[in-house]
Protein backbone atom coordinates (compact mmCIF):
# COMPACT_ATOMS: atom_id res chain seq x y z
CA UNK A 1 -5.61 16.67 7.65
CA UNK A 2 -7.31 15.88 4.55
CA UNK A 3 -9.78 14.09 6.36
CA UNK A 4 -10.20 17.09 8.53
CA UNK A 5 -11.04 19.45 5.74
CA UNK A 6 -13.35 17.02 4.12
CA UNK A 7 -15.39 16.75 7.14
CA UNK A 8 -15.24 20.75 7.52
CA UNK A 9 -16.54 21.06 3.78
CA UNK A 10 -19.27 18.91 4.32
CA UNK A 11 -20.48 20.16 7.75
CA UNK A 12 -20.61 23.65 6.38
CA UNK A 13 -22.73 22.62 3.36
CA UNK A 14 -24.95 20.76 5.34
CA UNK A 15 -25.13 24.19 7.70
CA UNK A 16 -25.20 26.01 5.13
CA UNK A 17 -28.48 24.07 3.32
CA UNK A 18 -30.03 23.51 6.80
CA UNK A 19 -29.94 27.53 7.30
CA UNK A 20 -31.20 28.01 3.62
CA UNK A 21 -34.03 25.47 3.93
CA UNK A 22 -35.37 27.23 7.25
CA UNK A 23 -34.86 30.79 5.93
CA UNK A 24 -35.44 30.41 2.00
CA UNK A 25 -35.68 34.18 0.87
CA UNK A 26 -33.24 35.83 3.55
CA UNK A 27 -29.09 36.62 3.43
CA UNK A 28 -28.94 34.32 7.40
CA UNK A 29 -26.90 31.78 5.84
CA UNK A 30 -24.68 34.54 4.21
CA UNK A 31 -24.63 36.54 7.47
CA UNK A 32 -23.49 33.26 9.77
CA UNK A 33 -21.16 31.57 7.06
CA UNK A 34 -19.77 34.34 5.54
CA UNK A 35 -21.06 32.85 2.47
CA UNK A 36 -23.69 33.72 -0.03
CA UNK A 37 -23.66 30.73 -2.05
CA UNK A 38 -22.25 26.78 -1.75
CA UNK A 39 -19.71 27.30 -4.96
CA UNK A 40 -16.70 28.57 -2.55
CA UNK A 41 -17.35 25.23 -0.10
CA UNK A 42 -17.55 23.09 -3.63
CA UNK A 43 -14.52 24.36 -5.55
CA UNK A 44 -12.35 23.68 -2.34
CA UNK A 45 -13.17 20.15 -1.64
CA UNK A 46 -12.85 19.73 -5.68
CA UNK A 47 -9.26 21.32 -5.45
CA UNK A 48 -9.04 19.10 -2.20
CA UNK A 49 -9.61 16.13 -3.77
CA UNK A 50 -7.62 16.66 -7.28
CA UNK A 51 -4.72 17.98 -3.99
CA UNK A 52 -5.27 14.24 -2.53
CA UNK A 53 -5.12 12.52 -5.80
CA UNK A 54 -1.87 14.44 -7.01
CA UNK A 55 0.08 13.21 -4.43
CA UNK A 56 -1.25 10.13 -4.25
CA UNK A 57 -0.02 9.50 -7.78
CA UNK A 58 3.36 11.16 -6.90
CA UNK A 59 3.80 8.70 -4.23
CA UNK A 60 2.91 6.04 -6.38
CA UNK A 61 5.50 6.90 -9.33
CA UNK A 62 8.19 7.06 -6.52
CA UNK A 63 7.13 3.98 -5.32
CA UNK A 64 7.16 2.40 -8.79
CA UNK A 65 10.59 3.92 -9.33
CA UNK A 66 12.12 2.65 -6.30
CA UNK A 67 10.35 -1.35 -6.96
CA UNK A 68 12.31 -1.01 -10.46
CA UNK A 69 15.38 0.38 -8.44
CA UNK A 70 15.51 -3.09 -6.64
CA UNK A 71 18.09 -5.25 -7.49
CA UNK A 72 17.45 -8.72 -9.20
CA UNK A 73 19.56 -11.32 -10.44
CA UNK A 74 19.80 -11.83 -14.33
CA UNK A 75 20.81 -14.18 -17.10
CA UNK A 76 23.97 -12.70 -18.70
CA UNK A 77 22.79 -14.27 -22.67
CA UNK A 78 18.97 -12.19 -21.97
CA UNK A 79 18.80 -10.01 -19.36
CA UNK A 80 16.11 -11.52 -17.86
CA UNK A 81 15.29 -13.48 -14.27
CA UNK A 82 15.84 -16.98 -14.50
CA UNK A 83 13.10 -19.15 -15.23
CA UNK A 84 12.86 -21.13 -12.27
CA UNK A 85 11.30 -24.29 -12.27
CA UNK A 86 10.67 -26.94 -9.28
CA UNK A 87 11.38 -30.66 -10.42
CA UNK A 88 7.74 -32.43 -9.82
CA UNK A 89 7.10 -34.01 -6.37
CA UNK A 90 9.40 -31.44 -5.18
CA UNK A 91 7.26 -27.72 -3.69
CA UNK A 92 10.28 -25.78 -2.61
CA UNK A 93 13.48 -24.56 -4.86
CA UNK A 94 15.34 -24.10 -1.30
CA UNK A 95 14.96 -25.49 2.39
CA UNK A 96 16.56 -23.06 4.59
CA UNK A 97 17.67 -24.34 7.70
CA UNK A 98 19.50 -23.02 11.13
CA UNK A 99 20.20 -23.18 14.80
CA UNK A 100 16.82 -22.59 16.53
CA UNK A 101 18.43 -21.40 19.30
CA UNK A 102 21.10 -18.50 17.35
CA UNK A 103 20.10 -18.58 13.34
CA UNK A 104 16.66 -17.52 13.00
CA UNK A 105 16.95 -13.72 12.59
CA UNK A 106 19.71 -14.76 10.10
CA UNK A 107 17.93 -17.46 7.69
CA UNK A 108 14.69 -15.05 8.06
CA UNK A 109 16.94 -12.39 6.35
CA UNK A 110 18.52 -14.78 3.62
CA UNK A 111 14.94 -15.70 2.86
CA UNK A 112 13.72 -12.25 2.62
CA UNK A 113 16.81 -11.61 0.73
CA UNK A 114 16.89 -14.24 -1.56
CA UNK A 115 13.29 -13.26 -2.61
CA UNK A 116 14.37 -9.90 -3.63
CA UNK A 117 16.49 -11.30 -5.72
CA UNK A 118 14.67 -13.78 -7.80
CA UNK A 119 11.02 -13.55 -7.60
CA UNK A 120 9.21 -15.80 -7.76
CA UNK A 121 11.47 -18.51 -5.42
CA UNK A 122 10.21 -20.52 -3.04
CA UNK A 123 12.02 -20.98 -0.13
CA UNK A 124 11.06 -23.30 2.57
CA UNK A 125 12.08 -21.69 6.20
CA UNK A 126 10.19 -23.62 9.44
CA UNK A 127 9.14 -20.13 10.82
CA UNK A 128 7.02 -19.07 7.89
CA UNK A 129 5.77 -23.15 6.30
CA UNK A 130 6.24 -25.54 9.15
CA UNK A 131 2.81 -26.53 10.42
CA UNK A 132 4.00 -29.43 12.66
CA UNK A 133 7.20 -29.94 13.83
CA UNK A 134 6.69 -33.83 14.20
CA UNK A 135 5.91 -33.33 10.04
CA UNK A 136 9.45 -31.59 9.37
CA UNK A 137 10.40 -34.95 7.35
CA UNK A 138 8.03 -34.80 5.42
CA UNK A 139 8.83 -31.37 3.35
């Protein structure tokens, strides 16, 4: 819709300066637009934009809201995520694993979960990291 109306405000300027350019000295453009200047056409896409940009920043403070909303696991002493570290050699702080044939949906979810919950984990799960399935050993 927005779009819509943008496109409307600019087609009816450009009418609106082709018709004055042609006719410099006469009331056409004012007869066919209804208009006798461009400030009507300019203050609406102006509220039209300020419109878009409104509730583009309401949606963003609800989505901010609703990101702080989510809930993480915390350190009792500090009240803040765990610090978590990967011992060296190692890449992943979990290797998920399942029943190709039934547990995919599932460990997909854990995953997913398990993000949510600590950011900042990496969790190994063959659908997402496995390049090669001859390579599995080596992760």
């Amino acid at each position: 819709l927005v779009l819509l109306l943008f496109f409307l405000g600019a087609n009816w300027t450009t009418v609106y300066l082709g018709i004055e350019e042609r006719h410099p000295n006469s009331k056409d453009a004012e007869a066919i637009l209804g208009l006798s200047s461009l400030d009507p056409i300019v203050d609406s896409l102006i509220v039209l934009v300020a419109v878009a940009l409104l509730i583009f920043l309401i949606g963003a403070i609800v989505a901010a809201r609703h990101i702080a909303k989510v809930p993480t696991i915390r350190l009792v002493s500090n009240k803040q995520p765990p610090e978590l570290m990967i011992a060296r050699g190692l890449t992943w702080h979990l290797f998920n694993s399942h029943i190709w044939s039934t547990g995919q949906d599932a460990a997909a979810v854990i995953k997913n979960e398990l993000q949510l919950l600590l950011p900042g984990i990496k969790i190994f799960l063959d659908v997402d990291d496995l390049d090669d399935i001859g390579a599995l050993e080596e992760y």
